[in-house]
C-alpha atoms as a PDB file:
ATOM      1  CA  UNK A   1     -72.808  19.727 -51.750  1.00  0.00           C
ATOM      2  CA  UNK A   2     -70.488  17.844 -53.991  1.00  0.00           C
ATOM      3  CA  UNK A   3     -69.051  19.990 -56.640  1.00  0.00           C
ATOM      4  CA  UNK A   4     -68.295  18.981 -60.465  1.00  0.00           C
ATOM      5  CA  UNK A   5     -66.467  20.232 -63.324  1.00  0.00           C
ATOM      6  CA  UNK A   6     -67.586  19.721 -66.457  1.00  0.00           C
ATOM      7  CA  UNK A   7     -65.856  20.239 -69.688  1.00  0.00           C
ATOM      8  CA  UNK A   8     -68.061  20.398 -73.028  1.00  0.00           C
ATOM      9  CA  UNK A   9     -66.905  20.367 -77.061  1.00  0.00           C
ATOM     10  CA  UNK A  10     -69.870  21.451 -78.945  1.00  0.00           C
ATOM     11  CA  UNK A  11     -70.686  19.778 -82.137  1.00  0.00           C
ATOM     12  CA  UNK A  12     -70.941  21.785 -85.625  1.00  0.00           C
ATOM     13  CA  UNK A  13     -74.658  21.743 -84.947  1.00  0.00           C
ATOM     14  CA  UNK A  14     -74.147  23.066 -81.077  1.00  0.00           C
ATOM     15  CA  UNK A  15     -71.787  25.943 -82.287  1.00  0.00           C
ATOM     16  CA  UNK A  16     -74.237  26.936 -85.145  1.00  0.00           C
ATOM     17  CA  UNK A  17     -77.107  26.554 -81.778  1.00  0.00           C
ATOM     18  CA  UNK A  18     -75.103  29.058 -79.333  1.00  0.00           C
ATOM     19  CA  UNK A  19     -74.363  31.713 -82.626  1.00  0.00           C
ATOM     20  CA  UNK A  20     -78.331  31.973 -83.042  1.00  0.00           C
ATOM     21  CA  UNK A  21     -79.036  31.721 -79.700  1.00  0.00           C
ATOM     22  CA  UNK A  22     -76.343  33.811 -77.971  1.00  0.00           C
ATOM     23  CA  UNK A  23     -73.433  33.130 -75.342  1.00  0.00           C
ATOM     24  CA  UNK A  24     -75.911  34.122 -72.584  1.00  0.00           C
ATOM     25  CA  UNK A  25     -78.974  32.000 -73.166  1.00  0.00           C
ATOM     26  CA  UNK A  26     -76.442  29.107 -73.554  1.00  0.00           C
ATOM     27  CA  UNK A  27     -75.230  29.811 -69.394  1.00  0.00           C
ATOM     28  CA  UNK A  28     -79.060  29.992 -68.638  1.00  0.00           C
ATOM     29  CA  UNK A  29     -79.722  27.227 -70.075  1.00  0.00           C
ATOM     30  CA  UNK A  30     -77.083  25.282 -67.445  1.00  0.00           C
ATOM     31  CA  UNK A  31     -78.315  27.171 -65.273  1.00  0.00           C
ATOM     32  CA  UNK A  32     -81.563  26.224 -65.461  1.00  0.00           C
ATOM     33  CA  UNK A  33     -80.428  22.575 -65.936  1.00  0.00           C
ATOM     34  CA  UNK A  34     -78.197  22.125 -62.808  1.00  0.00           C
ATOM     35  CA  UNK A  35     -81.338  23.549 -61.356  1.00  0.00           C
ATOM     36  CA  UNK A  36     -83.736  21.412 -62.341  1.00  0.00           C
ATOM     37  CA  UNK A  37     -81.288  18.303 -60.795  1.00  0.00           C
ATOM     38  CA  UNK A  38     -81.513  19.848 -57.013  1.00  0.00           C
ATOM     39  CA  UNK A  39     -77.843  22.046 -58.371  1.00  0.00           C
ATOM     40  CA  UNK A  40     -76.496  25.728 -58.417  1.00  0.00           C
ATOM     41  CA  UNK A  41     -74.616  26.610 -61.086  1.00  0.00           C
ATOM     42  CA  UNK A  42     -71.116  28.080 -60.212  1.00  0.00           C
ATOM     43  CA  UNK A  43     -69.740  29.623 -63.205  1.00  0.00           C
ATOM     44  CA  UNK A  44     -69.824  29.257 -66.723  1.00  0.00           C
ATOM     45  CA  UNK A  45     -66.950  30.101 -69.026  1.00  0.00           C
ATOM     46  CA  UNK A  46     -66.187  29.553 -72.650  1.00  0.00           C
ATOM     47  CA  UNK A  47     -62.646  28.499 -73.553  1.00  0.00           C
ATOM     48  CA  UNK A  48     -60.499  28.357 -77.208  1.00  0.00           C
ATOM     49  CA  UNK A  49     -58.961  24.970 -77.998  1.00  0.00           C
ATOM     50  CA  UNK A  50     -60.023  21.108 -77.984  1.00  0.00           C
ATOM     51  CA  UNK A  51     -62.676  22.104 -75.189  1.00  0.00           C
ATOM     52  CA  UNK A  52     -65.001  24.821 -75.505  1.00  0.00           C
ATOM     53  CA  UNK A  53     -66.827  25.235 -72.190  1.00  0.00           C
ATOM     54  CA  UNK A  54     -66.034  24.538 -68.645  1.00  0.00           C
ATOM     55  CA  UNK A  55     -68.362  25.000 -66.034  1.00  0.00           C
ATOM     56  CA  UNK A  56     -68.610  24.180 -62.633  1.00  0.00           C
ATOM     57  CA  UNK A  57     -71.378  23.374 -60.212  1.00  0.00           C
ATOM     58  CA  UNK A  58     -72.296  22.076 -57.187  1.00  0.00           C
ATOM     59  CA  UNK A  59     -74.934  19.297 -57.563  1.00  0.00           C
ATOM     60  CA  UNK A  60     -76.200  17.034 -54.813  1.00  0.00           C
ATOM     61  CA  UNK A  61     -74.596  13.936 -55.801  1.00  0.00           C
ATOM     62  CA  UNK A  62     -73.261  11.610 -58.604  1.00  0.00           C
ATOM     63  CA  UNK A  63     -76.674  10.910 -60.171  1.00  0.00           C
ATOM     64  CA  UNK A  64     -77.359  14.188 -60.552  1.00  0.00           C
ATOM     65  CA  UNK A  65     -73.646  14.549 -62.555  1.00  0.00           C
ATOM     66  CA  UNK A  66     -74.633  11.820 -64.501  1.00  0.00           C
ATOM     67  CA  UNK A  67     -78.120  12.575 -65.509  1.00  0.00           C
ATOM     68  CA  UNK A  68     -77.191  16.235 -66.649  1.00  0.00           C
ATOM     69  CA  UNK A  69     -73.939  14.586 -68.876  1.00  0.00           C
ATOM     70  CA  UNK A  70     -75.902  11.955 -70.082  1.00  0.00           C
ATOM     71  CA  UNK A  71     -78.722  14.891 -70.820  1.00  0.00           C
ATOM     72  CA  UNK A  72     -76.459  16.904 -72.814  1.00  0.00           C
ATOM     73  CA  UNK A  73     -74.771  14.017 -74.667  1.00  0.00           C
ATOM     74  CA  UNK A  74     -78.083  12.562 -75.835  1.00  0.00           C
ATOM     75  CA  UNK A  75     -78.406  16.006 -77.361  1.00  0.00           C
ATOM     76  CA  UNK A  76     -75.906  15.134 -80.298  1.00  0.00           C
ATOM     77  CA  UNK A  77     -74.475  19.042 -79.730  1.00  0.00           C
ATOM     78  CA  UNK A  78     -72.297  18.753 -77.250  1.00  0.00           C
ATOM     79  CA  UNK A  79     -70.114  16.155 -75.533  1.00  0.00           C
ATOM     80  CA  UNK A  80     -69.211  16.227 -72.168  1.00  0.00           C
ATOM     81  CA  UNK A  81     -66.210  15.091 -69.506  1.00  0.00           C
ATOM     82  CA  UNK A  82     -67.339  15.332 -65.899  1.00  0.00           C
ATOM     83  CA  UNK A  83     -64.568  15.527 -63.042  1.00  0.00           C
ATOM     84  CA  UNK A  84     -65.190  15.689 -59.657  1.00  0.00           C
ATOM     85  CA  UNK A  85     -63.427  18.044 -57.869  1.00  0.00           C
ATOM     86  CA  UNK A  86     -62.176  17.716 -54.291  1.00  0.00           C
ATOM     87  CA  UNK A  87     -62.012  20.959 -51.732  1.00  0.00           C
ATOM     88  CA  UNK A  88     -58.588  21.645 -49.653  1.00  0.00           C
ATOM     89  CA  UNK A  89     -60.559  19.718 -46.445  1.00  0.00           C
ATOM     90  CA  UNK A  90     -61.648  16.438 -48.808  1.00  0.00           C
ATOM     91  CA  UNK A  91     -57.719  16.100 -50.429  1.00  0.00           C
ATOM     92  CA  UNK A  92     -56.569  16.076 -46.489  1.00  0.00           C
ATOM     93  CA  UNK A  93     -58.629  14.264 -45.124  1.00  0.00           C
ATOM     94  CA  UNK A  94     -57.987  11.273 -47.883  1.00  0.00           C
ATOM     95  CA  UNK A  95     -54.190  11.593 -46.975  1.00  0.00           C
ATOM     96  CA  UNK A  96     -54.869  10.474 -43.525  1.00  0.00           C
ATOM     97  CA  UNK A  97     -56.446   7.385 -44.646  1.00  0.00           C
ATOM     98  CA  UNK A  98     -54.827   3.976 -44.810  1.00  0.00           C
ATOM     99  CA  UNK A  99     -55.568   1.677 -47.990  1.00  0.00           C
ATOM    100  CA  UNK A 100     -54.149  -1.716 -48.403  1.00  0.00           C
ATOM    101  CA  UNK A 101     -52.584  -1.815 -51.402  1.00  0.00           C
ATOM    102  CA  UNK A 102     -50.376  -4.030 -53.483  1.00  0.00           C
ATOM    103  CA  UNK A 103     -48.768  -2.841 -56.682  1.00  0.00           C
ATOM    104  CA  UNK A 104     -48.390  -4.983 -59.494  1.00  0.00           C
ATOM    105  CA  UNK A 105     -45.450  -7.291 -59.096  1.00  0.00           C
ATOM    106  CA  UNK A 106     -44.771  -7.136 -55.540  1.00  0.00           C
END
């Protein structure tokens, strides 16, 4: 299964949300959401700086990705980044592929 980071910055309002709420109900809640889209929820973590979550999951394709970012920005708490993320075998296995290509200019 395909596997996606995502990286969220939480609104004023979505801050205030995991404070009352807790740091725990907030993972369950992705949990529960990654779920919901066919996914398993990797890990969770909270970070310092310009982003304030990362998580990672494994979800069954792009539509899921996008229905759970488009989910969560629709909220208004949070917004969202999603990068998918390529194992060892994937990276490899695109170096041995040929692409015709012509950069600008030449």
């Amino acid at each position: 299964m395909p596997k996606y980071l995502f990286e969220a910055s939480y609104t004023a309002e979505g801050a205030k949300g995991i404070i009352k709420e807790g740091a725990a109900a907030r993972r369950a809640a992705i949990e529960k959401a990654a779920a919901s889209v066919g996914g398993k929820l990797e890990c969770f973590y909270f970070a310092f700086g310009d982003v304030d979550a990362y998580v990672i999951a494994d979800l069954p394709d792009n539509a899921a990705a996008a229905a759970m970012a488009l989910t969560v920005g629709a909220s208004g708490k949070a917004a969202t980044k999603t990068i998918v993320l390529l194992s060892a075998d994937e990276a490899e296995a695109a170096t041995k592929r040929s692409v015709a290509y012509r950069p600008p200019g030449d």
